[in-house]
C-alpha atoms as a PDB file:
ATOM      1  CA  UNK A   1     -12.683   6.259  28.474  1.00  0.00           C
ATOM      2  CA  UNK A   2     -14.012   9.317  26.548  1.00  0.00           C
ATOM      3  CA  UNK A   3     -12.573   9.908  22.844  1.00  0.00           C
ATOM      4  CA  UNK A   4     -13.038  12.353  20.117  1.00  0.00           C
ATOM      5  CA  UNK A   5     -15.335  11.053  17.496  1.00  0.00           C
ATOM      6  CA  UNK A   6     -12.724  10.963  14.214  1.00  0.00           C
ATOM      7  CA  UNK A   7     -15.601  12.444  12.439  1.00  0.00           C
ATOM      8  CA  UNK A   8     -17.728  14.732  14.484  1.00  0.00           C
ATOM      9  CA  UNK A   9     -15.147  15.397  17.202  1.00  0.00           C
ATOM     10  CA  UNK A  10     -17.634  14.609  19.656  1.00  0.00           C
ATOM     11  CA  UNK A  11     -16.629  13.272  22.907  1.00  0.00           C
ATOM     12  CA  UNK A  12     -18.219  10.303  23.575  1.00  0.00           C
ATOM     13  CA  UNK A  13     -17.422   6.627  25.753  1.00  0.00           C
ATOM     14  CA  UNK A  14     -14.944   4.626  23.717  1.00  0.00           C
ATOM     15  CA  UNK A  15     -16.631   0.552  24.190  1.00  0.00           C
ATOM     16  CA  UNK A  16     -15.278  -2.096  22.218  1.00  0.00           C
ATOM     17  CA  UNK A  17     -18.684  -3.655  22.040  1.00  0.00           C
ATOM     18  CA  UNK A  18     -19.622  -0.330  19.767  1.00  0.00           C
ATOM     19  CA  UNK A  19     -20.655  -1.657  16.242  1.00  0.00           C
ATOM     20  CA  UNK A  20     -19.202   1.963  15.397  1.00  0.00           C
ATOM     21  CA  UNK A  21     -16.009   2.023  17.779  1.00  0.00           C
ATOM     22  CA  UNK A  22     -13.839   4.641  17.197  1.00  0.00           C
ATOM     23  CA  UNK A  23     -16.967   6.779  16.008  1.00  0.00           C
ATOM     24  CA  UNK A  24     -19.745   8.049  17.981  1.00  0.00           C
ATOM     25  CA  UNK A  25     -22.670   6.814  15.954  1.00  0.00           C
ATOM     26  CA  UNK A  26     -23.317   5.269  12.494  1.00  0.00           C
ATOM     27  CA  UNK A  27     -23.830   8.622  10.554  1.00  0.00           C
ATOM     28  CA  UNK A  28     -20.233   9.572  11.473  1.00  0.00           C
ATOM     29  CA  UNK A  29     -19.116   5.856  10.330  1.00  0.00           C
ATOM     30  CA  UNK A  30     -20.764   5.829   6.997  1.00  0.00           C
ATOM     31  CA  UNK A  31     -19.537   9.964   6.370  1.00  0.00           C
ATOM     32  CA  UNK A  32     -15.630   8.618   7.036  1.00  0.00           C
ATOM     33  CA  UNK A  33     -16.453   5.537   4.911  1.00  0.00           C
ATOM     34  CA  UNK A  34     -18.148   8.122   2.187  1.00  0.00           C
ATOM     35  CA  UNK A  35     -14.703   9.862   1.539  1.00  0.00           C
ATOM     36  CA  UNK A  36     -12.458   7.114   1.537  1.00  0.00           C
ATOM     37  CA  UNK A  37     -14.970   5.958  -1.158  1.00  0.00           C
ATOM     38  CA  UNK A  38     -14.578   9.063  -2.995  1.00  0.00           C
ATOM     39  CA  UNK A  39     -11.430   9.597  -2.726  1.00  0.00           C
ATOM     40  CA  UNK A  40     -10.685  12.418   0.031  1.00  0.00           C
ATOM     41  CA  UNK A  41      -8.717  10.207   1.682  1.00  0.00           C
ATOM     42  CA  UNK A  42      -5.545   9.106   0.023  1.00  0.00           C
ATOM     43  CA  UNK A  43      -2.535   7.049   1.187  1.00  0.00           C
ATOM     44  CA  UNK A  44       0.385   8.113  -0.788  1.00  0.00           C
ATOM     45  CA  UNK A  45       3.448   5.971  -1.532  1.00  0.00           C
ATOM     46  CA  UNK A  46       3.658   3.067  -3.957  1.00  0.00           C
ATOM     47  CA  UNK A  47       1.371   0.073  -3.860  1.00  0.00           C
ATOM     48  CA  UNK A  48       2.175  -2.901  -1.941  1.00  0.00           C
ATOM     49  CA  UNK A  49       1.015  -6.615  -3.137  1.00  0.00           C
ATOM     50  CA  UNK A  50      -1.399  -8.712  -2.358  1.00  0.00           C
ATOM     51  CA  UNK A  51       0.194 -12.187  -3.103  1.00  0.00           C
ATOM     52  CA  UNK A  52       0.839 -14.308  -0.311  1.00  0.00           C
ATOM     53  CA  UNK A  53       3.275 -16.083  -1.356  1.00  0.00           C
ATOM     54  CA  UNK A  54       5.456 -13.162  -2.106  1.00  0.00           C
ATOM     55  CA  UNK A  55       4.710 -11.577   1.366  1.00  0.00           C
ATOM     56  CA  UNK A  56       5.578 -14.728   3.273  1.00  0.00           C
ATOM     57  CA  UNK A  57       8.753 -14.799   1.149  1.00  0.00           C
ATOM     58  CA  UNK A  58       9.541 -11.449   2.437  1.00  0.00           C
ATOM     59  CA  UNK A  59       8.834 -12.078   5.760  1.00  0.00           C
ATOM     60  CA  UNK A  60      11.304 -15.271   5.604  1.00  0.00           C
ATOM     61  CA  UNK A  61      13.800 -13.052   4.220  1.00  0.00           C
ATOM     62  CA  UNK A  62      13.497 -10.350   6.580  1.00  0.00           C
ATOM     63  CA  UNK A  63      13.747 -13.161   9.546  1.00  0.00           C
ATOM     64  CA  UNK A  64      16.786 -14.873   8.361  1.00  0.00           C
ATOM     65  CA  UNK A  65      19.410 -13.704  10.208  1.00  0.00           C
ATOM     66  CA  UNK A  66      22.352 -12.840   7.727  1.00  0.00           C
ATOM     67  CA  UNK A  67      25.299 -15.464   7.148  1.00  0.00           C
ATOM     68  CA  UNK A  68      28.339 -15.025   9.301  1.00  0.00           C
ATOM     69  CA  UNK A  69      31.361 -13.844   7.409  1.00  0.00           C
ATOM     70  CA  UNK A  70      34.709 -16.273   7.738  1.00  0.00           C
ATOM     71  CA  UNK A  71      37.996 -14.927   7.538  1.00  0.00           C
ATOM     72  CA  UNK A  72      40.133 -16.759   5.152  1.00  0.00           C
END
């Protein structure tokens, strides 16, 4: 399958044995790696957390179905 570099926009053959997969070469991996590391890139929103224990909470919660209501 050919894709489009992320960096370079170069088409080249997508192969999941690629030590650079989705780029086309190593340059273009190290430039996108270079602005993350700098900054250009920025995901917006608040910050999540990193504790497991609170995440696995959350996920119980979320997969609890909610207690049926009785009519009295």
């Amino acid at each position: 399958m050919l894709v489009k570099c992320p960096t370079c926009g170069r088409e080249h053959e997508y192969d999941t044995s690629s030590p650079w997969r989705p780029f086309c070469c190593e340059r273009c991996k190290l430039i996108d790696l270079g602005a993350w590391a700098s900054g250009e890139y920025v995901i917006r929103g608040e910050p999540g957390t990193a504790d497991p224990e609170f995440a696995a909470a959350e996920i119980q919660r979320l997969n609890t179905p909610p207690e049926k209501k009785t009519g009295r």
